[in-house]
Protein backbone atom coordinates (compact mmCIF):
# COMPACT_ATOMS: atom_id res chain seq x y z
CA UNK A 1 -7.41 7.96 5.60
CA UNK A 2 -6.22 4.54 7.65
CA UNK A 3 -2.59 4.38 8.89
CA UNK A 4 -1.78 1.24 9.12
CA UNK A 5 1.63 -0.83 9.13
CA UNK A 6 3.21 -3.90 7.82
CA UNK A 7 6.32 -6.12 8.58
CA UNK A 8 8.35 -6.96 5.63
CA UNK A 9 11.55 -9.17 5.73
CA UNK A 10 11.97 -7.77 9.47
CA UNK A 11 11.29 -4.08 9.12
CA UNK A 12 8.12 -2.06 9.95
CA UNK A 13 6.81 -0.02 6.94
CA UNK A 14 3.57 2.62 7.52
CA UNK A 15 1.22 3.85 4.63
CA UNK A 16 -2.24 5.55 4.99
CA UNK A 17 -5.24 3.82 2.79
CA UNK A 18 -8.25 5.60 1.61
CA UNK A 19 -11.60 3.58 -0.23
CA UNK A 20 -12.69 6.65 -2.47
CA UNK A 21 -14.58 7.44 -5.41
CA UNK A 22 -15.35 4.35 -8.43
CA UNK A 23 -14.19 1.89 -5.76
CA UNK A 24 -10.89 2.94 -5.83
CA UNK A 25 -8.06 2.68 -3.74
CA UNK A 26 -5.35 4.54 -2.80
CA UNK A 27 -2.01 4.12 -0.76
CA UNK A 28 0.56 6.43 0.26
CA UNK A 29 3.61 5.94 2.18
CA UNK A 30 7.29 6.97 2.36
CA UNK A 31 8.12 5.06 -1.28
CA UNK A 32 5.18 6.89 -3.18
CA UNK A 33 1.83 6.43 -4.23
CA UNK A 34 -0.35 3.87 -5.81
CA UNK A 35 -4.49 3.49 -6.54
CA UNK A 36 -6.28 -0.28 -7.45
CA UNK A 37 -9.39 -0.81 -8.10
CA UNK A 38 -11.36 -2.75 -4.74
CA UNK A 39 -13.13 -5.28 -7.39
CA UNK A 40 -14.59 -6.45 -4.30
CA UNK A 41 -11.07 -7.07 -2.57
CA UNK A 42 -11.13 -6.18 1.25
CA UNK A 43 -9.09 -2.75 1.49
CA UNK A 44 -7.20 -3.62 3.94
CA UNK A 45 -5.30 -6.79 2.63
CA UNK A 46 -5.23 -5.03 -0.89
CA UNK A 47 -3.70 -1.79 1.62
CA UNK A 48 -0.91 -4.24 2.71
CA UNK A 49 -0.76 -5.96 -0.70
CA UNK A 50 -0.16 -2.57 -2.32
CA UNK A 51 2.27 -0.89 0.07
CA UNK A 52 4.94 -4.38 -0.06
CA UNK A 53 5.01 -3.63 -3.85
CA UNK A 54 6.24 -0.11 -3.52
CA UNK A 55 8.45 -1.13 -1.05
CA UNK A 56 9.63 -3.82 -3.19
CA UNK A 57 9.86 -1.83 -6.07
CA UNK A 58 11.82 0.84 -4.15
CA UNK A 59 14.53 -1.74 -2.60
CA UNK A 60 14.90 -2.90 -6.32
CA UNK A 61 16.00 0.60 -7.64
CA UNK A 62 18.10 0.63 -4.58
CA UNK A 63 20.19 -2.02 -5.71
């Protein structure tokens, strides 16, 4: 697993990636969990990519 971190609209948000089996991804953080397929992507910007959507997704059901 990778920690890594990301700064969305002003706050600091970490997640841990993992490249694993059928060139899948995964991402798990604070806000939950979520896999995508690599299709050649680097992991790291789909990593980033990934986490802002749960975070987005989270601040949504947030109202």
């Amino acid at each position: 697993m990778h920690a890594f971190e990301i700064d969305l609209d002003g706050c600091r948000y970490t997640g841990l990636w993992e490249a694993g089996a059928y060139d899948r991804l995964s991402v798990r953080s604070d806000f939950g969990t979520t896999y995508a397929y690599l299709d050649g992507r680097d992991p790291e910007t789909l990593a980033h990519s990934l986490l802002a959507q749960l975070v987005r997704r989270d601040q949504r059901r947030a109202g």
